[in-house]
Protein backbone atom coordinates (compact mmCIF):
# COMPACT_ATOMS: atom_id res chain seq x y z
CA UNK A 1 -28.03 -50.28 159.04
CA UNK A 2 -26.19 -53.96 159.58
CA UNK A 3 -28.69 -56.53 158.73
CA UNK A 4 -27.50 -60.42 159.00
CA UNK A 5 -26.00 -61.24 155.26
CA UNK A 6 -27.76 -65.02 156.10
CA UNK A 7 -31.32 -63.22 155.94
CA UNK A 8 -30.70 -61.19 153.12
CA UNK A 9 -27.80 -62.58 150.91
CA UNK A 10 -25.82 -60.53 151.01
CA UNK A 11 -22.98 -61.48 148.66
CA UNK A 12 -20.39 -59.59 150.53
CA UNK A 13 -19.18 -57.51 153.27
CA UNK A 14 -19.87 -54.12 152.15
CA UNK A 15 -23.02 -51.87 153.96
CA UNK A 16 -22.96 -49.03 151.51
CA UNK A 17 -26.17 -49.93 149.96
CA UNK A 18 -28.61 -47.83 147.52
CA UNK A 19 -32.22 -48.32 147.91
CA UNK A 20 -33.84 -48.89 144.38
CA UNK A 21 -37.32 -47.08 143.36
CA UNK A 22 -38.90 -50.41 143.61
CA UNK A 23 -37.75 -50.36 147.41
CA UNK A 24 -35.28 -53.14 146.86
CA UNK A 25 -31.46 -52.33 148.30
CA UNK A 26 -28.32 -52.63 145.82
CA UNK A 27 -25.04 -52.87 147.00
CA UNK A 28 -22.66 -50.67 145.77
CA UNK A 29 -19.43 -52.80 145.67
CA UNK A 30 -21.11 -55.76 144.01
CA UNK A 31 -24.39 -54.66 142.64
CA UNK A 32 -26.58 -57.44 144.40
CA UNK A 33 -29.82 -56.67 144.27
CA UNK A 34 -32.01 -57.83 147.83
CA UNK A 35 -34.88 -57.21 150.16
CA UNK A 36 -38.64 -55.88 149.10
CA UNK A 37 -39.77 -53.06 151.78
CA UNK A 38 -42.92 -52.62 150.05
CA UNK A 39 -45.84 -51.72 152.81
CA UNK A 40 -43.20 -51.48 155.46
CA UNK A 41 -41.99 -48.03 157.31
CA UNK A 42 -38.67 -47.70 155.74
CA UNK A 43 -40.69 -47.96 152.28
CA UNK A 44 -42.37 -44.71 153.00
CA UNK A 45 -38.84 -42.71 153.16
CA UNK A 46 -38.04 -41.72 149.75
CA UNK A 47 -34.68 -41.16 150.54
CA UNK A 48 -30.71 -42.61 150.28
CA UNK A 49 -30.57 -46.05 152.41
CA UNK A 50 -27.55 -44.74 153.81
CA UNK A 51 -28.88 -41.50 154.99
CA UNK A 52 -31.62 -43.24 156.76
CA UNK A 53 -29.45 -45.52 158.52
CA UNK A 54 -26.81 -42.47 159.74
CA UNK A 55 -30.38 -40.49 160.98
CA UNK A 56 -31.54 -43.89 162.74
CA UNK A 57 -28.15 -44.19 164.48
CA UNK A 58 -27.87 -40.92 165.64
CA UNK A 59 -31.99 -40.80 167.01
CA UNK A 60 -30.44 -44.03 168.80
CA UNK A 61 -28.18 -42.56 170.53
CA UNK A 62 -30.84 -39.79 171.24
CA UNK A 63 -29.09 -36.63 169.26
CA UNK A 64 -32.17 -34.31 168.69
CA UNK A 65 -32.74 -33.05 165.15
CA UNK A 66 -31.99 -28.92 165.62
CA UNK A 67 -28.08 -30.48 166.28
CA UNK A 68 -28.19 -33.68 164.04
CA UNK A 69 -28.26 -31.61 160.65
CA UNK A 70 -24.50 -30.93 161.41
CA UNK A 71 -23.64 -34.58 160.81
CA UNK A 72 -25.56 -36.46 157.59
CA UNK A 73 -26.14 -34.31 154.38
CA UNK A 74 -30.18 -33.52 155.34
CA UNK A 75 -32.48 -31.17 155.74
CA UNK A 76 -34.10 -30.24 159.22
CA UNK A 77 -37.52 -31.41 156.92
CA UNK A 78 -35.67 -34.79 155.93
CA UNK A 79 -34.29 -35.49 159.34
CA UNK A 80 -37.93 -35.30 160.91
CA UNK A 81 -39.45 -37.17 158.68
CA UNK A 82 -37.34 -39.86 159.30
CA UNK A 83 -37.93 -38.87 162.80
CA UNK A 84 -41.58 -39.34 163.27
CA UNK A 85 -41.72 -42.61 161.12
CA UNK A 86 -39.29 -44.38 163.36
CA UNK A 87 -41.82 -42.87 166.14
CA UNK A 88 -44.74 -43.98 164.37
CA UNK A 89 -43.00 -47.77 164.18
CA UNK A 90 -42.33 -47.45 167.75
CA UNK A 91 -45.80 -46.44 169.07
CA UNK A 92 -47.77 -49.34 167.32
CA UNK A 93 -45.29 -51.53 168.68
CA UNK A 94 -45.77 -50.39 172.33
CA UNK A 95 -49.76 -51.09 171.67
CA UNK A 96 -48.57 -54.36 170.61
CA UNK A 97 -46.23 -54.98 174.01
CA UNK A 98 -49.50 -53.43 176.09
CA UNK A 99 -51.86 -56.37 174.21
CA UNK A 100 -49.67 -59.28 175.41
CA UNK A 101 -48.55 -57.86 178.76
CA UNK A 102 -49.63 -59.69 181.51
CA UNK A 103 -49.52 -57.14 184.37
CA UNK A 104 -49.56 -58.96 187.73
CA UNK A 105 -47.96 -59.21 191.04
CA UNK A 106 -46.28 -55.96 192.39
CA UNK A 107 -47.31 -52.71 190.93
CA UNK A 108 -46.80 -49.04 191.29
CA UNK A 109 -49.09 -46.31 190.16
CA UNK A 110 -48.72 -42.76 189.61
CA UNK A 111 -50.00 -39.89 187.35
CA UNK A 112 -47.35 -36.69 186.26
CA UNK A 113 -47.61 -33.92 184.09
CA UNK A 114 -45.94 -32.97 181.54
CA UNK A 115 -44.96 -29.91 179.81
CA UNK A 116 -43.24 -26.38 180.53
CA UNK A 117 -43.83 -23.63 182.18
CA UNK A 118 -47.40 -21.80 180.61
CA UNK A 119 -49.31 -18.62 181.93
CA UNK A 120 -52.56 -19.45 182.80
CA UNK A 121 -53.73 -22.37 185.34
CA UNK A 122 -51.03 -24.31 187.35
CA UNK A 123 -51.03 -27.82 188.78
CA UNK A 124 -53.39 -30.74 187.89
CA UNK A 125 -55.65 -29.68 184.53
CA UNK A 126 -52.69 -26.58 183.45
CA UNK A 127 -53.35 -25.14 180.31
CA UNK A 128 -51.43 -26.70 177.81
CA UNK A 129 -50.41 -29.51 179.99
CA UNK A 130 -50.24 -33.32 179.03
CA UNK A 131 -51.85 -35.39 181.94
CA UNK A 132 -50.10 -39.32 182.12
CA UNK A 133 -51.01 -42.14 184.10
CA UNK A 134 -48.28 -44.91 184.56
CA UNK A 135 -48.28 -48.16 185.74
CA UNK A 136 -45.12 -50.13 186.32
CA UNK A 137 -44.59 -54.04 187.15
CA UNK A 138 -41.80 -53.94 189.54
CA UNK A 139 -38.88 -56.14 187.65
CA UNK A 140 -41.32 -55.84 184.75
CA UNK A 141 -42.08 -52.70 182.08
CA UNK A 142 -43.76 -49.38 182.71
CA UNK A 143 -47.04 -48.22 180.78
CA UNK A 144 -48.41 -44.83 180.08
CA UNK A 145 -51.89 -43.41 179.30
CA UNK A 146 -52.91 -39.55 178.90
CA UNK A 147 -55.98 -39.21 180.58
CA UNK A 148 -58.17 -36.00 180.62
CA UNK A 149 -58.09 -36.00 184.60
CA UNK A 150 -57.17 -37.56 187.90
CA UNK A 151 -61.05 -38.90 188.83
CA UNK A 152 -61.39 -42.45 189.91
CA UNK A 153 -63.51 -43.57 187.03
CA UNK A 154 -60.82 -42.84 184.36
CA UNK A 155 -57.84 -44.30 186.46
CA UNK A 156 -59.90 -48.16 187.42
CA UNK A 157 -60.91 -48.16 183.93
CA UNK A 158 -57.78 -48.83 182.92
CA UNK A 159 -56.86 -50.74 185.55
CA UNK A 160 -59.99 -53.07 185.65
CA UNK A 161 -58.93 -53.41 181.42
CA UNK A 162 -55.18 -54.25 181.87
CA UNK A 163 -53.96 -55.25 185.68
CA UNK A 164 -55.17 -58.83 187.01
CA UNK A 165 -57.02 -58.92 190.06
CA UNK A 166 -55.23 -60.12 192.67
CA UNK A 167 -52.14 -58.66 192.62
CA UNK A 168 -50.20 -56.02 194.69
CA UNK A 169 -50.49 -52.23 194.76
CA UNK A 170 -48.53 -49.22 195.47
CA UNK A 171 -50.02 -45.89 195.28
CA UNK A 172 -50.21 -42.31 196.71
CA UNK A 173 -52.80 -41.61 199.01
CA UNK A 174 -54.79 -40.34 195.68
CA UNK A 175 -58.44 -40.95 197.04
CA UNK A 176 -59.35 -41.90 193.42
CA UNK A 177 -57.44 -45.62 194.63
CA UNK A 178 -58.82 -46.53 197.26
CA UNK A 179 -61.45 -48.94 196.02
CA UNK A 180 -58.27 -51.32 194.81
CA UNK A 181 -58.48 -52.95 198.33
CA UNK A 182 -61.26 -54.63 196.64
CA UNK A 183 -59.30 -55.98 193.78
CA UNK A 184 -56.42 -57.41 195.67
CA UNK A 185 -53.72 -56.34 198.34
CA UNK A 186 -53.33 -52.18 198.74
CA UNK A 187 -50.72 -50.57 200.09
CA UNK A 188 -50.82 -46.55 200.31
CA UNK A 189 -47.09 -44.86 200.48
CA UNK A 190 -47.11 -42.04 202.16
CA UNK A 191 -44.42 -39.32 202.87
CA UNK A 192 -42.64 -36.68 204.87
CA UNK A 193 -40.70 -34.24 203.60
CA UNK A 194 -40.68 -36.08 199.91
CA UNK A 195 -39.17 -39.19 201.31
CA UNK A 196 -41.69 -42.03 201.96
CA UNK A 197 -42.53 -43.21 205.36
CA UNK A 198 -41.55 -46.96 206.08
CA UNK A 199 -40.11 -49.37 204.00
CA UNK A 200 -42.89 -48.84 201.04
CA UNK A 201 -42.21 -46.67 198.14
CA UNK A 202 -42.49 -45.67 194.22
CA UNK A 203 -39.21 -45.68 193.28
CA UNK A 204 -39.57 -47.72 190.13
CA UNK A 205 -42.82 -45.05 188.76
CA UNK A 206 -41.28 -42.15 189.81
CA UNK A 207 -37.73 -43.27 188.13
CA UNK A 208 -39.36 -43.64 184.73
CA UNK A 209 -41.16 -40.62 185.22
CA UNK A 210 -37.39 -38.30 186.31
CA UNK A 211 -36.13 -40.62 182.97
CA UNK A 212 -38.77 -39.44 180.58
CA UNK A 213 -38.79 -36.05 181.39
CA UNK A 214 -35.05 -35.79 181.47
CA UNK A 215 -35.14 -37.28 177.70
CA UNK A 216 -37.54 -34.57 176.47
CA UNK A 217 -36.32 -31.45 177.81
CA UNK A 218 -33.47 -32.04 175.41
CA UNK A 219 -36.38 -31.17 172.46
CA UNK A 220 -36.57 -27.87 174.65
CA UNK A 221 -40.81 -28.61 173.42
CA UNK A 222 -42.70 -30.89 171.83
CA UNK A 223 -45.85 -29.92 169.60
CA UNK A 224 -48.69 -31.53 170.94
CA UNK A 225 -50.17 -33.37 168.06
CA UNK A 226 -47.08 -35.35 168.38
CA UNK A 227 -46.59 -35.74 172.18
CA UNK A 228 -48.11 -39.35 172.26
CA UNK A 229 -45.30 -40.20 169.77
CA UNK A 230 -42.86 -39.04 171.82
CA UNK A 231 -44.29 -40.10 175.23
CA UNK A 232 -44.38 -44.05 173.90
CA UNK A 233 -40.87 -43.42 172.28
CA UNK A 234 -39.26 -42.57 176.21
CA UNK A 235 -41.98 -45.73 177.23
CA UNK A 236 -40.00 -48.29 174.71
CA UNK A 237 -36.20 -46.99 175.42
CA UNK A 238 -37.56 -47.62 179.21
CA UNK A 239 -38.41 -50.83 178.74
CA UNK A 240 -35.21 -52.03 176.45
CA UNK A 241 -32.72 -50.09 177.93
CA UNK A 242 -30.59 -53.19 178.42
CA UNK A 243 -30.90 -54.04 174.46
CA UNK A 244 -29.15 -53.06 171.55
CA UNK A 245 -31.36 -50.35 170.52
CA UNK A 246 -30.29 -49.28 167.24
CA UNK A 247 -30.96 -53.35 166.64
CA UNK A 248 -34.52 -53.02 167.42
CA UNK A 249 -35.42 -49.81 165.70
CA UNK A 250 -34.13 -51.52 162.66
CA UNK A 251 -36.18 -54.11 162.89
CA UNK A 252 -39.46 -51.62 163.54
CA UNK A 253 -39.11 -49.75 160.41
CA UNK A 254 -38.41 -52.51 158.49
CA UNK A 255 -41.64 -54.04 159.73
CA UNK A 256 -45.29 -53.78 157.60
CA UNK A 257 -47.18 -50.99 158.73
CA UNK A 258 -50.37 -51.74 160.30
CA UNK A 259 -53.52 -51.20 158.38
CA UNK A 260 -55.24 -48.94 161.10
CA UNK A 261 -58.86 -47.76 160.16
């Protein structure tokens, strides 16, 4: 993990570092001693510095952990535990990005499911299915909630909480939306055959959605006490797919972790 040696001090160029029980980092070529993670994510690993960082590079680049224990010395055990704290770092910083947004102007709406193939019910409400609702500012960032179902009172509660009045909208022809002519301009896409009808369309919604499920059929399942972590993880490589990821997950775990009551 390549931190900037003006931040930390870093007397010289080596990365090899060991991380000391009280969760300061030594470097092995020169012994300096730097950094306090106390409180923060990477704190809570009790485990080799350089480990961590070979895991974090290789969840950056998106190898799932059933393959990655062929590369670093770790356990299956080790390797998801680094797992879900970098996914735990990720998903209080997407309620952080959600806070601040300012969603405004052109949006698109949609709700997906996710989740494979189960006996039992099929379509909308499946057993053992994961019900989303996105909303995505076109040239902006995409935002996901699970919702229990598809009624209009759940879907304008979150929009009445986190989309400005006034702007423009793109839906289906989803009854539940058709009280948004209210709150600013409305514009229902339609189609035939799959493709939409006239120049309108959800291409930037329904890319995230193709995107997000490609990413987690790779897990070939998810358990579903931990599908929110993974669902905000897909949300965040979304919205910074034209940054340096492996920069920015360093920089999450690295960060204090919230005190959530």
């Amino acid at each position: 993990m390549r931190w900037s040696k003006r931040r930390y001090g870093v007397k010289c160029n080596n990365i090899a570092l060991w991380k000391l029980k009280d969760n300061r980092l030594k470097c092995k070529r020169c012994g300096y001693k730097f950094g306090d993670f106390t409180g923060t994510y990477l704190g809570r690993l009790k485990m080799p510095f350089n480990e961590i960082a070979h895991i974090l590079y290789l969840f950056t680049l998106g190898v799932s952990g059933y393959r990655m224990n062929k590369y670093p010395e770790s356990s299956l055990k080790r390797i998801y535990k680094v797992f879900t704290v970098i996914r735990e770092a990720i998903y209080y910083e997407t309620t952080l990005e959600l806070k601040e947004a300012n969603i405004s102007g052109e949006i698109e709406m949609d709700e997906t499911m996710f989740g494979g193939k189960r006996s039992g019910k099929r379509g909308w409400g499946g057993s053992a299915k994961h019900m989303i609702f996105g909303i995505y500012q076109r040239n902006g960032k995409v935002f996901t909630f699970p919702i229990s179902s598809r009624a209009r009172e759940n879907l304008l509660k979150i929009i009445d909480r986190y989309i400005k009045p006034g702007s423009l909208y793109y839906t289906d022809d989803w009854h539940a939306y058709s009280a948004l002519s209210i709150r600013g301009n409305y514009v229902v896409v339609t189609k035939e055959k799959g493709k939409p009808k006239g120049g309108n369309h959800l291409n930037g919604i329904e890319g995230f959605w193709s995107f997000a499920k490609n990413w987690l059929y790779q897990y070939r399942g998810v358990a579903r006490h931990h599908f929110h972590l993974y669902l905000k993880e897909v949300e965040f490589r979304f919205n910074h797919r034209n940054q340096d990821l492996f920069i920015l997950f360093s920089k999450l775990i690295t960060s204090l972790v919230p005190n959530v009551t």
